[in-house]
C-alpha atoms as a PDB file:
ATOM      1  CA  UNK A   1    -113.542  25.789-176.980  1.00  0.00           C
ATOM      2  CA  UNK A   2    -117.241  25.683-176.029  1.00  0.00           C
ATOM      3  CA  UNK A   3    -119.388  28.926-177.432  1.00  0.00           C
ATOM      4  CA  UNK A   4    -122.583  29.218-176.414  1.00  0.00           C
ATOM      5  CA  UNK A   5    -125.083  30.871-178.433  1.00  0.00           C
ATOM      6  CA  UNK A   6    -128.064  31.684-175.971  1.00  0.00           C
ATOM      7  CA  UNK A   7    -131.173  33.992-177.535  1.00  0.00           C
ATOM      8  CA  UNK A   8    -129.326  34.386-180.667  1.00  0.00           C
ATOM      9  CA  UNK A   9    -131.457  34.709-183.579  1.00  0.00           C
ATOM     10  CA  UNK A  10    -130.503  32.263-186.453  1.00  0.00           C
ATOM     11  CA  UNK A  11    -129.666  35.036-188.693  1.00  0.00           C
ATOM     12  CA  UNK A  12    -127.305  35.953-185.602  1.00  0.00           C
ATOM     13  CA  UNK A  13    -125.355  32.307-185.616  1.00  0.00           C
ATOM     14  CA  UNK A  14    -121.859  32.913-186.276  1.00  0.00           C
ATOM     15  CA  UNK A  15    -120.651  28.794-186.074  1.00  0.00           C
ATOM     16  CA  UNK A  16    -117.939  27.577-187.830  1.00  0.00           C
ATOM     17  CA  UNK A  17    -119.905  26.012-190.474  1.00  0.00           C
ATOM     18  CA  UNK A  18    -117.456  22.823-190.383  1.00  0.00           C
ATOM     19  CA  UNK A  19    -119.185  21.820-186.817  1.00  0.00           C
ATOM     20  CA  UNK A  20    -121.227  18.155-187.426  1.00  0.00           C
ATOM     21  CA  UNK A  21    -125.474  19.432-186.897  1.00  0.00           C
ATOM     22  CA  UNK A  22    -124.025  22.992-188.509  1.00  0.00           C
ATOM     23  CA  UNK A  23    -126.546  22.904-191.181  1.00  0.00           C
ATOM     24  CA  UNK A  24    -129.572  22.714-188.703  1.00  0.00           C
ATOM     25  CA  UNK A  25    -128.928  25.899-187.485  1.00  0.00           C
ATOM     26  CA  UNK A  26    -131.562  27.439-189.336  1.00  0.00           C
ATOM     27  CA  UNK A  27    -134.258  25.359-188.020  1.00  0.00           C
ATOM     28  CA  UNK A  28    -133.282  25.450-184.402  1.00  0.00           C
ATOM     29  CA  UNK A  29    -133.716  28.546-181.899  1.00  0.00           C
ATOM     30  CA  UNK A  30    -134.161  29.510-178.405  1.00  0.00           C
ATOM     31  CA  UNK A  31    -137.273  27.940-176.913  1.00  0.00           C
ATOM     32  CA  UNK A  32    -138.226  25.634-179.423  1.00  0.00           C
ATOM     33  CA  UNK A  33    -139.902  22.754-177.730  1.00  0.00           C
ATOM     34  CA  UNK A  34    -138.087  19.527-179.481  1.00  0.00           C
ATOM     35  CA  UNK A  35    -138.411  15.964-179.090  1.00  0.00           C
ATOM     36  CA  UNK A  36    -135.895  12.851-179.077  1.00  0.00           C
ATOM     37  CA  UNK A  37    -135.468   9.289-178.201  1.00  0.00           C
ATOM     38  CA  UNK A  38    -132.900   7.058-176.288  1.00  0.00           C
ATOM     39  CA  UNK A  39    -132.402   3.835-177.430  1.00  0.00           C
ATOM     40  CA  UNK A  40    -134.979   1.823-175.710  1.00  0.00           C
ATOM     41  CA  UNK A  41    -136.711   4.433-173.926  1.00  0.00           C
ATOM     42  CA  UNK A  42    -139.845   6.656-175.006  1.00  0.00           C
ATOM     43  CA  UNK A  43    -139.534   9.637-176.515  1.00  0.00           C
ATOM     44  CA  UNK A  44    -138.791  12.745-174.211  1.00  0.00           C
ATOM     45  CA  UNK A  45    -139.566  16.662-175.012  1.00  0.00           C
ATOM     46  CA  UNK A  46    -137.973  19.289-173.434  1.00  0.00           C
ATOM     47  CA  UNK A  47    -137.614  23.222-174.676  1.00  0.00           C
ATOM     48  CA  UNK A  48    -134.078  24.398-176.197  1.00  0.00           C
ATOM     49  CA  UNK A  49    -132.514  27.056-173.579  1.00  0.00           C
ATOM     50  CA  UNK A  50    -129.146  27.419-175.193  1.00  0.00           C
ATOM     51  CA  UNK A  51    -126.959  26.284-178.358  1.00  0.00           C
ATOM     52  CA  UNK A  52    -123.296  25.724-178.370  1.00  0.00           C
ATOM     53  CA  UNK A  53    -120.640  24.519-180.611  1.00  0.00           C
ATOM     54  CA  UNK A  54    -118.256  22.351-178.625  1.00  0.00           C
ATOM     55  CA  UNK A  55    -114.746  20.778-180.029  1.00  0.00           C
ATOM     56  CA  UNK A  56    -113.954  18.799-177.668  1.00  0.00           C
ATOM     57  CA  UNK A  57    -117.296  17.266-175.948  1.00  0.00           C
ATOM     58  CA  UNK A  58    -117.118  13.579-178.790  1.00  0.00           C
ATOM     59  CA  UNK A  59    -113.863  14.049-180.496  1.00  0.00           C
ATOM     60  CA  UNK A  60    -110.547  15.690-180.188  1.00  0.00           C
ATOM     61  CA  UNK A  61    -110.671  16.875-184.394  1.00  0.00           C
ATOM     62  CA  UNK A  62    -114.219  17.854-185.079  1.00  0.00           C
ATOM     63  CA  UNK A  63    -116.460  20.261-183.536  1.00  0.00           C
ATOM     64  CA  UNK A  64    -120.691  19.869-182.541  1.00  0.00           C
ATOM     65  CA  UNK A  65    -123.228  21.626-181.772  1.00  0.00           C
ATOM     66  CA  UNK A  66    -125.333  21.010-178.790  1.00  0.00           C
ATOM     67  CA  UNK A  67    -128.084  22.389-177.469  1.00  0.00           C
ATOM     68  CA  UNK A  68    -129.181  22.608-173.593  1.00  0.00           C
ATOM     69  CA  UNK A  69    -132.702  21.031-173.121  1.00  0.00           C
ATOM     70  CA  UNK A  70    -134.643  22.097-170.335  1.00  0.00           C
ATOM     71  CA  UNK A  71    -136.762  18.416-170.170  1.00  0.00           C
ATOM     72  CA  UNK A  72    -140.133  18.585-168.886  1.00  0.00           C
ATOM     73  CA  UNK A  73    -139.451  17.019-165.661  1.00  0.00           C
ATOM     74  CA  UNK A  74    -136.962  20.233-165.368  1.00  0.00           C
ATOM     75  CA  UNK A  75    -133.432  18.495-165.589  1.00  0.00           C
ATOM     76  CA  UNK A  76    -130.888  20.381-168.166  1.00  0.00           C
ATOM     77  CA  UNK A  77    -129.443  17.683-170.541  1.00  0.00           C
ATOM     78  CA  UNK A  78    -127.175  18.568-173.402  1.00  0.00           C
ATOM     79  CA  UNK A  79    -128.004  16.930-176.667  1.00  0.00           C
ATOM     80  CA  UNK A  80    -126.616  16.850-180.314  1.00  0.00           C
ATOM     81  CA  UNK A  81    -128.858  18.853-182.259  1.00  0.00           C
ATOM     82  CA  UNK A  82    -128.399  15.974-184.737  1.00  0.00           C
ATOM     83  CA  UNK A  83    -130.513  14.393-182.193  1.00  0.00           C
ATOM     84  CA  UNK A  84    -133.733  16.415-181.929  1.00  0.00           C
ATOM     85  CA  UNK A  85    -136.591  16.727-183.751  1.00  0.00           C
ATOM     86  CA  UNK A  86    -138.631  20.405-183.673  1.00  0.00           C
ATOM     87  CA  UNK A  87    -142.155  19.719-182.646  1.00  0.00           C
ATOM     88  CA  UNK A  88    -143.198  23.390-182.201  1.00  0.00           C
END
C-alpha cells in the first residue's frame, strides 16, 4: 500500500502512526524546501511536492514515509523523511 498525502495540512495527516519517520510529520509539509546528504557527496536541496507512507518500498513488515523531492536541478527523487533536514 503506498498513500500519498499531497497538500495535506499536518493537522490533515491521517498515517498509521506505527510508520518509521511517523513522528516528523508535524514538521514536514508541502513545499518545504529541505536539505540532505549522500554518503560522500555534498549536500543537495530540493522542495517537498508530496508525502507518502509506503509498506513495502525497504521492508516487507514495517511501513515509511517518504516524501517526493523536487531537487533543484528538477529531477523527482523519493527520500525517507528520516533523511531530510527543513531549511525553510
Amino acid at each position: 500500500m503506498c498513500l500519498q498525502l499531497c497538500g495535506m495540512g499536518s493537522k490533515d495527516k491521517k498515517m498509521n502512526k506505527n510508520y518509521f519517520g511517523s513522528r516528523l510529520l508535524n514538521k514536514f509539509s508541502v513545499g518545504d524546501l529541505v536539505s540532505w546528504k549522500d554518503l560522500g557527496e555534498d549536500k543537495k536541496y530540493g522542495f517537498i511536492i508530496s508525502l507518502y507512507e509506503d509498506e513495502k518500498h525497504l521492508s516487507d513488515d514495517r511501513g515509511f514515509i517518504f516524501a517526493k523531492i523536487q531537487n533543484t536541478s528538477g529531477k523527482k527523487e523519493l527520500i525517507m523523511l528520516s533523511c531530510l533536514t527543513k531549511e525553510s
